[in-house]
Protein backbone atom coordinates (compact mmCIF):
# COMPACT_ATOMS: atom_id res chain seq x y z
CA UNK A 1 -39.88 7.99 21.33
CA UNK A 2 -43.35 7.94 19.81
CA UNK A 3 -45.56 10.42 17.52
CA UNK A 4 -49.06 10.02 17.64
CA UNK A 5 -51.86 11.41 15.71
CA UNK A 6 -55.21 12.75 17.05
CA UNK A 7 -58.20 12.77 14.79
CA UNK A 8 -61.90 13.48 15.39
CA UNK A 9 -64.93 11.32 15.31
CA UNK A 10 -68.47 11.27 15.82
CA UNK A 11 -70.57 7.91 16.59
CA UNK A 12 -74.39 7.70 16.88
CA UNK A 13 -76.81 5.45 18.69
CA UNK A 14 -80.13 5.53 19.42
CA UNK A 15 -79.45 3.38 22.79
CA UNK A 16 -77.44 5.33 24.75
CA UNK A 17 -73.79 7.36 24.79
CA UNK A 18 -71.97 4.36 25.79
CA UNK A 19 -73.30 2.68 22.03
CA UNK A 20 -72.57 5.44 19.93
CA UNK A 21 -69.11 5.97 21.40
CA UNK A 22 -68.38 2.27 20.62
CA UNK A 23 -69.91 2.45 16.98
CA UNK A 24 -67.27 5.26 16.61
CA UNK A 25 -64.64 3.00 17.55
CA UNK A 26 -65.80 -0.13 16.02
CA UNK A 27 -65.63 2.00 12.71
CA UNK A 28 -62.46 3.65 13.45
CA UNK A 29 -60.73 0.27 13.87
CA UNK A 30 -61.91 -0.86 10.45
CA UNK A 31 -59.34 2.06 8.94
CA UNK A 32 -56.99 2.55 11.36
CA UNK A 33 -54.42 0.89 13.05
CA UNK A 34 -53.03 1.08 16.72
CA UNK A 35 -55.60 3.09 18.05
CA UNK A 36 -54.16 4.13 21.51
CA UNK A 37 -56.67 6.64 23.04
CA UNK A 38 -60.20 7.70 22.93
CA UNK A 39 -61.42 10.88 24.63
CA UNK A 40 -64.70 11.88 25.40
CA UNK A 41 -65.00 15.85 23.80
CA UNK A 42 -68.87 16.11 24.14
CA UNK A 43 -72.04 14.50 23.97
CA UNK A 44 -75.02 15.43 23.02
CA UNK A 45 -78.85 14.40 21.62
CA UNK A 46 -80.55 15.12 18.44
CA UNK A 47 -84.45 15.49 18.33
CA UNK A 48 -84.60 16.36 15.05
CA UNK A 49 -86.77 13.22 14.24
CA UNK A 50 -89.92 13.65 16.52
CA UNK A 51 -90.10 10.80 19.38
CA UNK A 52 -86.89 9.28 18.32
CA UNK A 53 -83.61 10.00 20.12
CA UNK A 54 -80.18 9.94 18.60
CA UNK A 55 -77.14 9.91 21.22
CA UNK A 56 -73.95 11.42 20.25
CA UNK A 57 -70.63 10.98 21.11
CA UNK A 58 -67.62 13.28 19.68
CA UNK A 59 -64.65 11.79 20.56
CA UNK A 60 -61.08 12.32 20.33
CA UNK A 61 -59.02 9.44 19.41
CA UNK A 62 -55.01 9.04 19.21
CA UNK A 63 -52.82 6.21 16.93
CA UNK A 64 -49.40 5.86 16.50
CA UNK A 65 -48.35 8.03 13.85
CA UNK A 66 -46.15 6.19 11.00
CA UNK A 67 -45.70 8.95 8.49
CA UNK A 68 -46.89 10.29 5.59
CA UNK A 69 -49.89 12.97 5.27
């Protein structure tokens, strides 16, 4: 049997959903190991910086958990 842990991330991109979600992983796998799972929670844009969009992608990803915290 198994334990994993589910954490919480949000990537950016200013390309398109399918960027920012991989920026999020591409990060998370520089900290954590054996990711298993990534969910898509909810995306979304930010126009807070006039003609520029920003895509964003919060995710929900899952790694084996091996104690500790």
């Amino acid at each position: 049997m198994s334990v994993y842990k589910v954490i919480e991330l949000i990537g950016t991109s200013e390309s398109s959903w399918e960027d920012a979600a991989a920026t999020a992983i591409t990060s998370a796998r520089q900290s954590v190991r054996g990711l298993r799972v990534a969910e898509v929670v909810e995306q979304d844009i930010d126009l807070a910086e006039g003609d520029t969009l920003t895509y964003r992608v919060k995710l929900r990803v899952s790694f084996k958990y091996e104690g500790g915290e």
